[in-house]
N, C-alpha and C. Protein backbone atom coordinates (compact mmCIF):
# COMPACT_ATOMS: atom_id res chain seq x y z
N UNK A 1 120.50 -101.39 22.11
CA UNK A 1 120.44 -100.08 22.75
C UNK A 1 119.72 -99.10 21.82
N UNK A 2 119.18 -98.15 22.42
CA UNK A 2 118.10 -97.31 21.51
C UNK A 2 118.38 -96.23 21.63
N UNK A 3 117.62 -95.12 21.12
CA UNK A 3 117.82 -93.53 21.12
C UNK A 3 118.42 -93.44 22.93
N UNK A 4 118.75 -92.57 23.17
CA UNK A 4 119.25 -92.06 24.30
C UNK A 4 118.43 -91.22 25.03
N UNK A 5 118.02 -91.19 25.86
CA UNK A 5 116.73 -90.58 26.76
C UNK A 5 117.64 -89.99 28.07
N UNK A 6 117.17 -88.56 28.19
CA UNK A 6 117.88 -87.63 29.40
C UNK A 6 116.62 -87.09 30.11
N UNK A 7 116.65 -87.41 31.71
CA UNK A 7 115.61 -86.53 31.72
C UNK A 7 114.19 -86.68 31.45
N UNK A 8 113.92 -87.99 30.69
CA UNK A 8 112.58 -88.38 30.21
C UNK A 8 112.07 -87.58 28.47
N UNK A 9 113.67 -87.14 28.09
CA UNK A 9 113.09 -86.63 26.66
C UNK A 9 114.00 -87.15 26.19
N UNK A 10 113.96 -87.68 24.80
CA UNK A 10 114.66 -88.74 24.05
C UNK A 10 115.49 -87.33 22.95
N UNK A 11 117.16 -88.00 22.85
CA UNK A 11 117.71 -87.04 22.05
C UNK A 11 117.26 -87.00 20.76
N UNK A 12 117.30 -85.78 19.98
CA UNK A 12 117.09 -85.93 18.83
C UNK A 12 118.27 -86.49 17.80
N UNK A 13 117.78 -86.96 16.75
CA UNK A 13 119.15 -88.01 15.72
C UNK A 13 120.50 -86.50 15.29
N UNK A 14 121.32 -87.03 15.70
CA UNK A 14 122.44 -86.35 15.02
C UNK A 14 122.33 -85.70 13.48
N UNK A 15 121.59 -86.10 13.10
CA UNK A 15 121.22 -85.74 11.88
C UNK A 15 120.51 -84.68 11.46
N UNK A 16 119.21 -85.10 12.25
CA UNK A 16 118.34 -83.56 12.66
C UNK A 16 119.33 -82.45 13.17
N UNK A 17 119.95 -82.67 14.25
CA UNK A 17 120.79 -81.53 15.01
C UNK A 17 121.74 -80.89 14.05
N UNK A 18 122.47 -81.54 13.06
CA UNK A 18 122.84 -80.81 12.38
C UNK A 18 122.39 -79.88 11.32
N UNK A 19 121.25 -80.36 10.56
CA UNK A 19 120.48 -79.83 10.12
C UNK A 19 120.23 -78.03 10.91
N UNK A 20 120.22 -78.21 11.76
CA UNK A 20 119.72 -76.99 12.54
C UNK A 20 121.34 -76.10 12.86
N UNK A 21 122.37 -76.82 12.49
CA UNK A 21 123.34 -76.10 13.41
C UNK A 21 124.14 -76.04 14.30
N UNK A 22 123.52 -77.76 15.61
CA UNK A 22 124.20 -77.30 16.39
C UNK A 22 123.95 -79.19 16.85
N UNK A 23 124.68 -79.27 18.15
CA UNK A 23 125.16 -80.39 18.49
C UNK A 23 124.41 -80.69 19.59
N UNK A 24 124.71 -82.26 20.25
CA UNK A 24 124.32 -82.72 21.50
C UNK A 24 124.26 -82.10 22.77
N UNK A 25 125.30 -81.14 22.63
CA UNK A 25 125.74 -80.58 23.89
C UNK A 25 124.63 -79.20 23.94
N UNK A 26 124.31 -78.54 22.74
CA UNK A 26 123.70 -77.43 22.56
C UNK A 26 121.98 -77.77 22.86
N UNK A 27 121.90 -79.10 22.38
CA UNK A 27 120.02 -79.77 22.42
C UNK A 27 119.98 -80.12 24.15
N UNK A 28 121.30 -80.42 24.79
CA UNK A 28 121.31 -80.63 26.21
C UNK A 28 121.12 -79.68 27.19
N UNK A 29 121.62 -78.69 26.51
CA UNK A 29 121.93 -77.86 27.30
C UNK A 29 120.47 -76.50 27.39
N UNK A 30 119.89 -76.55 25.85
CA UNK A 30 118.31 -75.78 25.52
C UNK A 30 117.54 -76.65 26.70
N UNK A 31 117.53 -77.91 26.93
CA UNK A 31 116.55 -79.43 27.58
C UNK A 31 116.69 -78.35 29.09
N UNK A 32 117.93 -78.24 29.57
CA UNK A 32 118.41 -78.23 30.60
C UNK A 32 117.85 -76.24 31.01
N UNK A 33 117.70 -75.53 30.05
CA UNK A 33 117.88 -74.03 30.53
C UNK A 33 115.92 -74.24 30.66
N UNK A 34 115.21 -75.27 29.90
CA UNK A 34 113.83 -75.11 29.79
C UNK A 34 113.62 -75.82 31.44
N UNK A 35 114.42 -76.47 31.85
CA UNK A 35 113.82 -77.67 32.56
C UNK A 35 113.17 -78.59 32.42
N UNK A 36 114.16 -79.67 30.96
CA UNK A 36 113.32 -80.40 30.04
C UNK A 36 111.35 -80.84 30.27
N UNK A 37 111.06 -79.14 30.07
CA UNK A 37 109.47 -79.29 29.42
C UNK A 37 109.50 -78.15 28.36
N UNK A 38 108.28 -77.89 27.96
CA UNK A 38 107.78 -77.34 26.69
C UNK A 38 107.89 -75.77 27.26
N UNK A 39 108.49 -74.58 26.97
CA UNK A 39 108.56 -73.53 27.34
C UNK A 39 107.09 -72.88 26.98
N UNK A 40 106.34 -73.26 26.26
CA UNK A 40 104.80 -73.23 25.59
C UNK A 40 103.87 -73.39 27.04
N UNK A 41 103.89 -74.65 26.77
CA UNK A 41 102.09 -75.73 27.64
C UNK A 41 103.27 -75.83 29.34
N UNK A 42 104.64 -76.06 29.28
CA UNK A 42 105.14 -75.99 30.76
C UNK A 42 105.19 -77.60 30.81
N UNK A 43 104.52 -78.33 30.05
CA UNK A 43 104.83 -79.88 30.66
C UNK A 43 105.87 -81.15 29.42
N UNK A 44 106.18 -81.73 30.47
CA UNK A 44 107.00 -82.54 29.34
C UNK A 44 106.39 -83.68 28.90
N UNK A 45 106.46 -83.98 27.62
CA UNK A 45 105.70 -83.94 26.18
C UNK A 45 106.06 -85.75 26.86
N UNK A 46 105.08 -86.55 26.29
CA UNK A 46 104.99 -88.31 26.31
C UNK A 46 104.77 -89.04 25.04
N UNK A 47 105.84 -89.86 24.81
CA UNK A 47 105.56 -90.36 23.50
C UNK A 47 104.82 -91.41 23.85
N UNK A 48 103.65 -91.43 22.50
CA UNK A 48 102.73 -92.28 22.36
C UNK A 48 102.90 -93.37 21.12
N UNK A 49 103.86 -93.54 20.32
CA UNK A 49 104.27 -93.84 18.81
C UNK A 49 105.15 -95.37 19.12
N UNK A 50 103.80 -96.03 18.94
CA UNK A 50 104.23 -97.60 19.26
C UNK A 50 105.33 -97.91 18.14
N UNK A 51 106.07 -97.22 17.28
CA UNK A 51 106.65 -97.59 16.17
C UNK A 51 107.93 -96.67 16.86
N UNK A 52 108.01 -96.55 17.97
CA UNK A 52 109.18 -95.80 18.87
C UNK A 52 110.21 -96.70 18.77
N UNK A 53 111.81 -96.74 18.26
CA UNK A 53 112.41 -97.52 18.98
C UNK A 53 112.89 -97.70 20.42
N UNK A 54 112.62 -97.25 21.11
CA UNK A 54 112.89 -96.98 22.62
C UNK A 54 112.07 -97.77 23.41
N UNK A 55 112.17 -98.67 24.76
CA UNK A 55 110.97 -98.80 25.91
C UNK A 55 111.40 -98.03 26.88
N UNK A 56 111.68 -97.35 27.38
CA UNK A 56 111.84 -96.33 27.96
C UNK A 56 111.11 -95.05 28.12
N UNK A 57 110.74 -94.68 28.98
CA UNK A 57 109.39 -93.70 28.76
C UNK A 57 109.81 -92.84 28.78
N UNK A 58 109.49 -91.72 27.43
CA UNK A 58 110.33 -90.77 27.06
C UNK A 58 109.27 -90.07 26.49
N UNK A 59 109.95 -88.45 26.10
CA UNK A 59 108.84 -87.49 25.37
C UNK A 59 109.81 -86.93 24.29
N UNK A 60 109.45 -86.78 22.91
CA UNK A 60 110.32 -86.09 21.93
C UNK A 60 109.94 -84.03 22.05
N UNK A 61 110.86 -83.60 21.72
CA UNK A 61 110.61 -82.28 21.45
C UNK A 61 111.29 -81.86 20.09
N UNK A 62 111.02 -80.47 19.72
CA UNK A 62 110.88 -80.39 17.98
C UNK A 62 111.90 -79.03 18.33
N UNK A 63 112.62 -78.99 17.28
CA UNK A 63 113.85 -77.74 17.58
C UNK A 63 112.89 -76.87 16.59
N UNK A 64 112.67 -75.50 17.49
CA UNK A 64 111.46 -74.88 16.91
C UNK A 64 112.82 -73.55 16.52
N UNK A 65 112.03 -72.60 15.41
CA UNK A 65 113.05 -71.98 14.00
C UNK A 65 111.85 -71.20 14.24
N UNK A 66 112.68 -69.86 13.75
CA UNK A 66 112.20 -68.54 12.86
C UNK A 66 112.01 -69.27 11.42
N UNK A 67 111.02 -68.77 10.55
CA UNK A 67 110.78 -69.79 9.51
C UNK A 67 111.43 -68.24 8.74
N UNK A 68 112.58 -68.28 7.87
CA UNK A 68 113.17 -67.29 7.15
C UNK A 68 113.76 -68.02 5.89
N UNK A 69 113.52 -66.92 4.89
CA UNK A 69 113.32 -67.39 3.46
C UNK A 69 115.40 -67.89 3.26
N UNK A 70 114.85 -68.66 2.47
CA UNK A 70 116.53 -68.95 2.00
C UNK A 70 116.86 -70.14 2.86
N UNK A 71 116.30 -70.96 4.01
CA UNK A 71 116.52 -71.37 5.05
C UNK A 71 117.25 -73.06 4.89
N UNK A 72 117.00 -73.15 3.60
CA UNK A 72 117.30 -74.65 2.88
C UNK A 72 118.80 -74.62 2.74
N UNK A 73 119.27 -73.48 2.32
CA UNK A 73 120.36 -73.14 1.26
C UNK A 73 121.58 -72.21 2.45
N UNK A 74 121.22 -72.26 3.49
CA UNK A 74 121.68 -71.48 4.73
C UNK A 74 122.81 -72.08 5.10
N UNK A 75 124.05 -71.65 5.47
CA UNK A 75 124.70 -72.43 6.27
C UNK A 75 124.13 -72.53 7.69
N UNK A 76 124.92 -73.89 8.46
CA UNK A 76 124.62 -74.03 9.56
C UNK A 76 124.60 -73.54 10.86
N UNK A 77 125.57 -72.41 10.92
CA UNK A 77 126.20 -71.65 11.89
C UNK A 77 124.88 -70.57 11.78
N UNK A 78 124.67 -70.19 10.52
CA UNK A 78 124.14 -69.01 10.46
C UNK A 78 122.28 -69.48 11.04
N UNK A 79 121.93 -70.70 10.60
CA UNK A 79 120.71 -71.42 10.74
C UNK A 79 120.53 -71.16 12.32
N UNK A 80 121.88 -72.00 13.42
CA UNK A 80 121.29 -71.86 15.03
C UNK A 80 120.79 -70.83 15.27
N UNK A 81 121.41 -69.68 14.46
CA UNK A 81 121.00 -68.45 15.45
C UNK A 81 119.21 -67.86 15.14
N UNK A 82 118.61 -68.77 14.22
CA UNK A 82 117.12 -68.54 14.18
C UNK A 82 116.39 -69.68 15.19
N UNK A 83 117.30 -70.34 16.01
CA UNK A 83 116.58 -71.47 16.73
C UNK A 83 116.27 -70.80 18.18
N UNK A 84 114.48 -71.09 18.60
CA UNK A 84 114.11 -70.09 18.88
C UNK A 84 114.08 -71.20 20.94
N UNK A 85 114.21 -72.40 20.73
CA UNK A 85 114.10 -73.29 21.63
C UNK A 85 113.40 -74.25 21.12
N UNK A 86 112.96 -75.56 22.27
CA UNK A 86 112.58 -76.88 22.13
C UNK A 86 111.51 -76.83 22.59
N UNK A 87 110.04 -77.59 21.38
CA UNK A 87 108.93 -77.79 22.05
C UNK A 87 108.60 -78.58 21.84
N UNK A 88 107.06 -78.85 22.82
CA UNK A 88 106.31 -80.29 21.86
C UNK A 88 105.65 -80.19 20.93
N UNK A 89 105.63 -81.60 20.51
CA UNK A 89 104.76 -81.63 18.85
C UNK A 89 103.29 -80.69 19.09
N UNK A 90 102.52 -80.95 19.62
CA UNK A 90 101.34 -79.94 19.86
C UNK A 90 101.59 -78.57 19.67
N UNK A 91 102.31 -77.52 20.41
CA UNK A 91 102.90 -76.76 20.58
C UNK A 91 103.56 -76.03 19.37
N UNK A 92 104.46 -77.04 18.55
CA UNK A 92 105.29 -77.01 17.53
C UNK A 92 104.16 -76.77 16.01
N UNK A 93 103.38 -77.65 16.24
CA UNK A 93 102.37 -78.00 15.00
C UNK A 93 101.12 -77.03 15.03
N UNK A 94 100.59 -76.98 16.11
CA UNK A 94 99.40 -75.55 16.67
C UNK A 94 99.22 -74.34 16.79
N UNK A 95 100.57 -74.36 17.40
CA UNK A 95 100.62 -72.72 18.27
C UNK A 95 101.58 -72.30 17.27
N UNK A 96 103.01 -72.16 17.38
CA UNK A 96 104.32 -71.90 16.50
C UNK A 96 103.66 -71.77 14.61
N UNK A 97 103.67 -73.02 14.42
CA UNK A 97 103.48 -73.14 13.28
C UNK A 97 102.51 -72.18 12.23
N UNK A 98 101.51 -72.00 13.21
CA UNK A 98 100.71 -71.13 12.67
C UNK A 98 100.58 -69.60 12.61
N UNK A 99 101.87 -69.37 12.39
CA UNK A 99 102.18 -68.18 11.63
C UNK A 99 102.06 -66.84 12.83
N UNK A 100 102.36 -67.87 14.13
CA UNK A 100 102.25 -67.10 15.64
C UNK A 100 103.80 -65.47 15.68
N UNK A 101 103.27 -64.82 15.49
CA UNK A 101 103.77 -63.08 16.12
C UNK A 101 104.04 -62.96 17.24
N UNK A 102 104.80 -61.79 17.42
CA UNK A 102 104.28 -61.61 18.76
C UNK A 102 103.14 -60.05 19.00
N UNK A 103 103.26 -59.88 17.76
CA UNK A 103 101.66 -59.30 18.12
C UNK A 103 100.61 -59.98 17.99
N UNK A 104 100.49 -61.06 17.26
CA UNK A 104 99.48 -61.84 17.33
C UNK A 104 99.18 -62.32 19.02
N UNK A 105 100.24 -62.99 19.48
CA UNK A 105 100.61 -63.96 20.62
C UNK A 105 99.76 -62.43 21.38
N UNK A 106 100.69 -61.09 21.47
CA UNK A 106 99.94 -59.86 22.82
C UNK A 106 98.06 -59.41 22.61
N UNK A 107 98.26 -59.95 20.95
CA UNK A 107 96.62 -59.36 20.66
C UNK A 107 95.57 -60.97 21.83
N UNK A 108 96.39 -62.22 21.47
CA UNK A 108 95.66 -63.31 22.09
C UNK A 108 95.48 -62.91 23.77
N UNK A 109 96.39 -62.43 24.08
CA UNK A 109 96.74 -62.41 25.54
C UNK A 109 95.74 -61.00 26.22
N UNK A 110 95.48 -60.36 24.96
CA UNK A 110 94.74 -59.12 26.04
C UNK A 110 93.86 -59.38 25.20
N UNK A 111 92.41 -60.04 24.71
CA UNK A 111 91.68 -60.95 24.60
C UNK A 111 91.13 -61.38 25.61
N UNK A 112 92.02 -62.46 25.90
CA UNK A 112 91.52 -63.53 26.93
C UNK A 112 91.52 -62.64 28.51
N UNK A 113 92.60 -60.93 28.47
CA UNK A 113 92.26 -60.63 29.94
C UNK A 113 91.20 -60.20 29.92
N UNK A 114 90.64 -59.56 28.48
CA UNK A 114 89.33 -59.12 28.93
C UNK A 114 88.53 -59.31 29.19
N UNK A 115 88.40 -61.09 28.11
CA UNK A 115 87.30 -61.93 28.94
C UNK A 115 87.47 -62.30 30.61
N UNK A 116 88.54 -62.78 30.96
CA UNK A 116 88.92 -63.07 32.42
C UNK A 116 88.11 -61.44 33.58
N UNK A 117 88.12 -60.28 33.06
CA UNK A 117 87.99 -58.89 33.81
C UNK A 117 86.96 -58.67 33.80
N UNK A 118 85.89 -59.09 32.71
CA UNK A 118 84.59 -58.87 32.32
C UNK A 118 83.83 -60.59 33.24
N UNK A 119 84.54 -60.69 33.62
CA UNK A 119 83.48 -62.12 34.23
C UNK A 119 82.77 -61.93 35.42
N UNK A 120 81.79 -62.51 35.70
CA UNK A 120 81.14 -62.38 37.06
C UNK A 120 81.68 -62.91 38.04
């Protein structure tokens, strides 16, 4: 028997989850308020990682964090409450990771309307 798959997204290890704070019921229940997909891109994520233990066709998602100093040394209780939701690796590694604001995120967004307003 292999990782546990809900939904078509494979749980994350008990291990990770604690790390972050919080439990099965809490990673079920984030899966469940997103409508296990990426609150980002909107679609649910497909693992491609032939070194998967699973055959079961499944997608992993990444418990995405406020990145705040001290964060190693944190207790756990105090850690969930920087957990911001569940995404995919793309998403997680691209967008998030890179040091995304949300003024950055409103400067991207009225950008792209202007190109969209200015078009023929």
């Amino acid at each position: 028997m292999g990782p546990e798959v809900i939904e078509g997204i494979q749980i994350t290890s008990a291990a990770t989850m604690k790390m972050y704070g919080i439990d099965r019921e809490d990673f079920v229940r984030m899966l469940e308020e997103q409508g296990f997909v990426c609150p980002i891109c909107r679609k649910q994520p497909v693992c491609q990682d032939k070194r998967c233990k699973t055959t079961v066709p499944h997608g992993h998602m990444h418990i995405d964090h406020v990145h705040v100093r001290g964060w190693k040394r944190m207790d756990p209780a105090v850690k969930r409450t920087y957990i911001r939701g569940l995404v995919c690796q793309f998403d997680n590694r691209f967008v998030l990771a890179r040091q995304l604001t949300l003024k950055k995120a409103r400067a991207v967004v009225a950008y792209l309307e202007k190109y969209e307003d200015g078009r023929l």
